[in-house]
Protein backbone atom coordinates (compact mmCIF):
# COMPACT_ATOMS: atom_id res chain seq x y z
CA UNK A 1 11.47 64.61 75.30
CA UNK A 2 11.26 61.76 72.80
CA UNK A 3 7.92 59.52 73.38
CA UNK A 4 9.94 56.35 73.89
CA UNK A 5 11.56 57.85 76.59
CA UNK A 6 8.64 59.53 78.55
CA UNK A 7 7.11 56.47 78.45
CA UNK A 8 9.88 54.24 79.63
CA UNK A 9 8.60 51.42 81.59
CA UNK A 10 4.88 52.42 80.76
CA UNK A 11 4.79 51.04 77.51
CA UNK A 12 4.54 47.40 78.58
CA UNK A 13 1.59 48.75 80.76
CA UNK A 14 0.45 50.10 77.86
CA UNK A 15 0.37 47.15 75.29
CA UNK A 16 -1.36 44.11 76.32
CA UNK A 17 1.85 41.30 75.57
CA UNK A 18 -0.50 38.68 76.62
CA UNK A 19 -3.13 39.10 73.83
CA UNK A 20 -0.67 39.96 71.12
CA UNK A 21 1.42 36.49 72.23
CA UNK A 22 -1.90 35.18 71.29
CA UNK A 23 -2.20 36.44 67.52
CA UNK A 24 1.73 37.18 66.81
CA UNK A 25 2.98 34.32 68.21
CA UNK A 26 1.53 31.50 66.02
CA UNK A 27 2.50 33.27 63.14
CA UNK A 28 6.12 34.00 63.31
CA UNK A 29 6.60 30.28 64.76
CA UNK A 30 4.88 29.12 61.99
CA UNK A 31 7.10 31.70 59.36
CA UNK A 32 10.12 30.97 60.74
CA UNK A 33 9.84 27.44 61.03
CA UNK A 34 8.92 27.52 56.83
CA UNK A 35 11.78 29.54 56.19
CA UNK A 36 14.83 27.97 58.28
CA UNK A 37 15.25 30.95 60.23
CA UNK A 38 17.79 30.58 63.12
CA UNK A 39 18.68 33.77 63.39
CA UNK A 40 17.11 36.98 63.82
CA UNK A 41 17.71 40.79 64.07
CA UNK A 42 14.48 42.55 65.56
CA UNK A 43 15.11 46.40 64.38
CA UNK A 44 13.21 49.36 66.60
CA UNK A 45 12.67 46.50 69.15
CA UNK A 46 11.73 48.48 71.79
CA UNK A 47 10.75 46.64 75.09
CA UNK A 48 12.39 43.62 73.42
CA UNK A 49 9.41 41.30 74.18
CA UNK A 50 9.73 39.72 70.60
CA UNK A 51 13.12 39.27 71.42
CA UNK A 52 11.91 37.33 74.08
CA UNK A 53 9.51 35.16 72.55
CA UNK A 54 11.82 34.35 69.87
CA UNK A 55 15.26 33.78 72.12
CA UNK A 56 12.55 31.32 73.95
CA UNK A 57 11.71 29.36 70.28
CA UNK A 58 15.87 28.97 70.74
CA UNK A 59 16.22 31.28 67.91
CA UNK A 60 19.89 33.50 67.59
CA UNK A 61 18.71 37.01 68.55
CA UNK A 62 19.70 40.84 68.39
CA UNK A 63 17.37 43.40 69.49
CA UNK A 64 18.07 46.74 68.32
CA UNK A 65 16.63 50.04 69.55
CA UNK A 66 17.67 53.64 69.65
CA UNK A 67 16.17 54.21 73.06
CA UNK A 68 18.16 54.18 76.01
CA UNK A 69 14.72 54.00 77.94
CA UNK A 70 13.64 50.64 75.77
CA UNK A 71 17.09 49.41 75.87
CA UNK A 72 16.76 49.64 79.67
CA UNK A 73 13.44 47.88 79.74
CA UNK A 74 14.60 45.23 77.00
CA UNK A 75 17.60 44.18 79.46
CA UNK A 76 15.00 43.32 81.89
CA UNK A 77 12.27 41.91 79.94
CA UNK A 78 15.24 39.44 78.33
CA UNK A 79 17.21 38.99 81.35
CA UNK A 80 18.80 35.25 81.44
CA UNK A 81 18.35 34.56 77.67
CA UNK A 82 21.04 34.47 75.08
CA UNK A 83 19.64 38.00 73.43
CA UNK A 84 22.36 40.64 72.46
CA UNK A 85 21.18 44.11 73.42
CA UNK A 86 22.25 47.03 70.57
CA UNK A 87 21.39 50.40 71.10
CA UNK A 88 21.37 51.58 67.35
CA UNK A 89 18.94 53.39 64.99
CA UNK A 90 17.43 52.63 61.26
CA UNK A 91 20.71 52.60 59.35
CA UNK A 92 22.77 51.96 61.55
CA UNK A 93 23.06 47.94 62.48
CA UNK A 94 25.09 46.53 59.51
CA UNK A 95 27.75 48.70 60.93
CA UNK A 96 27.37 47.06 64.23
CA UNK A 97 26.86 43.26 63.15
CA UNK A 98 28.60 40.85 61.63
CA UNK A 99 27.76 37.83 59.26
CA UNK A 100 24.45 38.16 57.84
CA UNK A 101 21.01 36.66 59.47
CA UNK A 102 17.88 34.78 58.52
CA UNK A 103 15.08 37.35 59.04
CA UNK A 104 14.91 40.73 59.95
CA UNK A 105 11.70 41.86 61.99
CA UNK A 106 10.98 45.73 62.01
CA UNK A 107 7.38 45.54 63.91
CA UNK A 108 4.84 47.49 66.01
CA UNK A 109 4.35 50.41 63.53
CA UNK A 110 8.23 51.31 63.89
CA UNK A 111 9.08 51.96 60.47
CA UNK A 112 6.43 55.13 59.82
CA UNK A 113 8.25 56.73 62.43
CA UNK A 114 10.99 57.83 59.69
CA UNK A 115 9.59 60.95 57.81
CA UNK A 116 11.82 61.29 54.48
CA UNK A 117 12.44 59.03 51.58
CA UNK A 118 16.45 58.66 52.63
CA UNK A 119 15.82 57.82 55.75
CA UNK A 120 13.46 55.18 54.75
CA UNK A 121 15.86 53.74 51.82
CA UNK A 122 18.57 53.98 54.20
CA UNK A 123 16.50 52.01 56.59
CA UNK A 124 15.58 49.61 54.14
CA UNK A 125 19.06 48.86 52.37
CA UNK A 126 20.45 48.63 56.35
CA UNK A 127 17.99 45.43 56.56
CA UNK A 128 18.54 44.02 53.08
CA UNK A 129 22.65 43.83 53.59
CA UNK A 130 22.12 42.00 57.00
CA UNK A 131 19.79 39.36 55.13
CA UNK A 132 21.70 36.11 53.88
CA UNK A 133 20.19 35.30 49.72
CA UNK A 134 16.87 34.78 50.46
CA UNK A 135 16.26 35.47 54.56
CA UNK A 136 12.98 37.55 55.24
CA UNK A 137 12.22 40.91 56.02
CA UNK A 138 9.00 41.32 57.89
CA UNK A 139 7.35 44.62 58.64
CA UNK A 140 4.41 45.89 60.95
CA UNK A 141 2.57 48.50 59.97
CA UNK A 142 -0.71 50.34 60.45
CA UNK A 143 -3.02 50.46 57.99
CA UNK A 144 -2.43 53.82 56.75
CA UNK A 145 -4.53 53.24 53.86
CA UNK A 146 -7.78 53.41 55.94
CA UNK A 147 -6.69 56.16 58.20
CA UNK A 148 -6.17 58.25 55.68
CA UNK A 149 -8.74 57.22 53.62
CA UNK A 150 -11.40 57.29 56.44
CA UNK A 151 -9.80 60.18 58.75
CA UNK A 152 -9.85 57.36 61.79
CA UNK A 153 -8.21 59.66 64.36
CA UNK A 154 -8.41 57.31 67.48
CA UNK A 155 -6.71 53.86 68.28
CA UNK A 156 -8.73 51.25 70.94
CA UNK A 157 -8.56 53.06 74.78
CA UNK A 158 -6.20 50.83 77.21
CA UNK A 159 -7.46 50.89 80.44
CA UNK A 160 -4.82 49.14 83.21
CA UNK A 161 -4.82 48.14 85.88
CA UNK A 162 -0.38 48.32 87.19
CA UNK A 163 1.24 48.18 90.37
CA UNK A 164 0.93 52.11 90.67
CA UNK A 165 -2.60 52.45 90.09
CA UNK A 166 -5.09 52.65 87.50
CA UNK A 167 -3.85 54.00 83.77
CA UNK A 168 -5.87 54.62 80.76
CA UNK A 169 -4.08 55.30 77.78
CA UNK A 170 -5.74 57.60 74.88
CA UNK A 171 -3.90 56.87 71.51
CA UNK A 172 -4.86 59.24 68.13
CA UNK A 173 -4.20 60.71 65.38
CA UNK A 174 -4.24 64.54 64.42
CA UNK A 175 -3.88 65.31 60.15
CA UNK A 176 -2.14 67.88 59.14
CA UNK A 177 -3.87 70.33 56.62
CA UNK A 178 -1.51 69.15 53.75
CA UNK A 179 -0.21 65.96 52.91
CA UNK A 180 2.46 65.13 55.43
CA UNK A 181 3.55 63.50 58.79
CA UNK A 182 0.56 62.40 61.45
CA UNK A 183 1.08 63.49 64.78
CA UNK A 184 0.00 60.27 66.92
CA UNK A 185 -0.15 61.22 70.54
CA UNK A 186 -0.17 59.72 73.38
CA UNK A 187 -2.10 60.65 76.59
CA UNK A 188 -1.80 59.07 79.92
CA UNK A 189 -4.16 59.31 82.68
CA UNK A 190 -3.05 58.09 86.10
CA UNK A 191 -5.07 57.74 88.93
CA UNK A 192 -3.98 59.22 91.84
CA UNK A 193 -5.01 59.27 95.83
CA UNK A 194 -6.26 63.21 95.20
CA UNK A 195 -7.52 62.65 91.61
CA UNK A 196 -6.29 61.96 88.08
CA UNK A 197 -3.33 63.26 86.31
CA UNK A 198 -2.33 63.77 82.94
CA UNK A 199 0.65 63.21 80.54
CA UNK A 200 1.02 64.06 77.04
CA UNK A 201 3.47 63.11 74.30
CA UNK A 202 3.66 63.19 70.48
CA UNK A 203 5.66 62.11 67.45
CA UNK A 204 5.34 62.20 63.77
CA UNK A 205 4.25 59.14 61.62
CA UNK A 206 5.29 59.19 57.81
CA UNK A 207 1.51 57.39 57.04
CA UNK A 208 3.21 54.51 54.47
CA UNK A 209 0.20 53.01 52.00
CA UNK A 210 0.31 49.77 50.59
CA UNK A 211 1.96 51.00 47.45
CA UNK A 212 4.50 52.90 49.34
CA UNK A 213 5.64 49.80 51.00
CA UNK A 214 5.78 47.58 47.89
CA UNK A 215 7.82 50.18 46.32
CA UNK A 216 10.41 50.60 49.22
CA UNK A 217 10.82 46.98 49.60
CA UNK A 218 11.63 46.60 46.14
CA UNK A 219 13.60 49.35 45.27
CA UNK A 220 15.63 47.84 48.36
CA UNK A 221 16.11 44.80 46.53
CA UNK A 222 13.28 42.29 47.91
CA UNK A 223 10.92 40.33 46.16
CA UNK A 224 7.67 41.64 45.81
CA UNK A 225 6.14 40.85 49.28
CA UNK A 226 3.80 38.99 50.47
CA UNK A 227 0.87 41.58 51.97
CA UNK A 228 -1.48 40.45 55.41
CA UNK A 229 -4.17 42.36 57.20
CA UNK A 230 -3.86 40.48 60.43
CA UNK A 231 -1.08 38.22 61.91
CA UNK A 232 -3.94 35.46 61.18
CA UNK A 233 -2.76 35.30 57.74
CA UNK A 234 -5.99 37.39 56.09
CA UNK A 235 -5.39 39.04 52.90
CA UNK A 236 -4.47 42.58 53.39
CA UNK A 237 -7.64 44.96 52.90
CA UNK A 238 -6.82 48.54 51.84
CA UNK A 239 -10.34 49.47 53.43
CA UNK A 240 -11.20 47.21 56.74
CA UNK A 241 -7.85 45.88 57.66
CA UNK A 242 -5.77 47.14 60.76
CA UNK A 243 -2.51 46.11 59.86
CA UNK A 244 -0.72 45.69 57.26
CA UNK A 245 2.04 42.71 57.35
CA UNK A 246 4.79 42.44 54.60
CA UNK A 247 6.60 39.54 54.15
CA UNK A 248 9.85 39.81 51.88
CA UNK A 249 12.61 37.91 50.72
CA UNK A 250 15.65 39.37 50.12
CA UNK A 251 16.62 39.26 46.24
């Protein structure tokens, strides 16, 4: 079974929405409000919580996932605001829209998830012809860079606290023996009344460097974007940073 769908409802347990308000939010506000954005397509949107935030700035927004299991979650989280719901892939959402938008917002480490260079120019031409002359792409990465570099298998433990129980949720890495696809996996303990249980699920990551990036973006047709290490605006470090942030406008 795909990860997004084993996980379902679990991944808003897993990611702490409250904390990432905190950083994210300031920043796109702050982005969007530079660059006149009133509308905005957020591609692999999963849970559709950045839907959310941005429908709630009163922002024109289409949230766009693959998943039946995030597209069932994103109706929820978005319930009562003006956000249209599109079950589509990378690739696939000029086909689906009309008129072209402001920004484009492809976050949460979504675009490593395609493994080959087609699929990635694919993706990236989808996002440029949905982009009026100048609108803004903005992607989410991890820093690949230092994973790689450093062999940093294992992403901060979430321990929770839900309505079913406590969860602790073991995120990392395993390298293949030749350059290739991670595996990231995904392990999630529950605690039950007779002990703990355990779920496991995996899916490859294409690990995208800096330089990969720059070159996708531009061979898309974007400017040469702008790079960040944290949604606080710090310049992108190859070596400490744990994100990397492109901003992009489209050419």
């Amino acid at each position: 079974m795909d990860l997004y769908e084993a996980l379902g409802a679990q991944y808003d347990e897993m990611i702490s929405w409250e904390s990432r308000y905190g950083r994210e939010g300031p920043f796109f506000r702050a982005l969007f409000e530079k660059e006149k954005v009133e509308s905005v397509v957020d591609a692999a949107s999963g849970t559709g919580m950045h839907a959310r935030w941005f429908a709630g700035w009163g922002l024109n927004v289409v949230a766009a996932d693959p998943s039946p299991a995030m597209m069932a979650t994103a109706a929820h989280n978005t319930s009562g605001l003006p956000v249209r719901l599109l079950q589509a892939g990378f690739g696939e959402l000029r086909a689906s829209l009309d008129g072209q938008f402001d920004a484009v917002t492809c976050l949460g480490n979504s675009l490593p998830h395609l493994l080959t260079d087609d699929a990635l120019a694919a993706a990236l031409a989808d996002f440029r012809a949905l982009l009026r002359q100048g609108g803004i792409l903005v992607l989410h990465n991890n820093n690949y860079d230092a994973i790689l570099d450093h062999r940093d298998r294992f992403m901060p433990l979430a321990a929770r606290h839900t309505p079913d129980g406590h969860k602790l949720f073991v995120r990392f890495f395993d390298f293949p023996h030749e350059p290739g696809p991670l595996a990231f996996n995904v392990v999630v303990l529950s605690q039950e009344p007779n002990g703990w249980t355990m779920e496991v699920n995996s899916t490859k990551h294409r690990p995208l460097r800096r330089r990969d990036v720059e070159a996708l973006l531009i061979g898309a047709g974007f400017s040469a974007p702008e790079m960040y290490g944290s949604f606080a605006g710090d310049p992108f470090d190859e070596d400490r940073s744990d994100n990397l942030i492109a901003v992009a406008h489209a050419a």
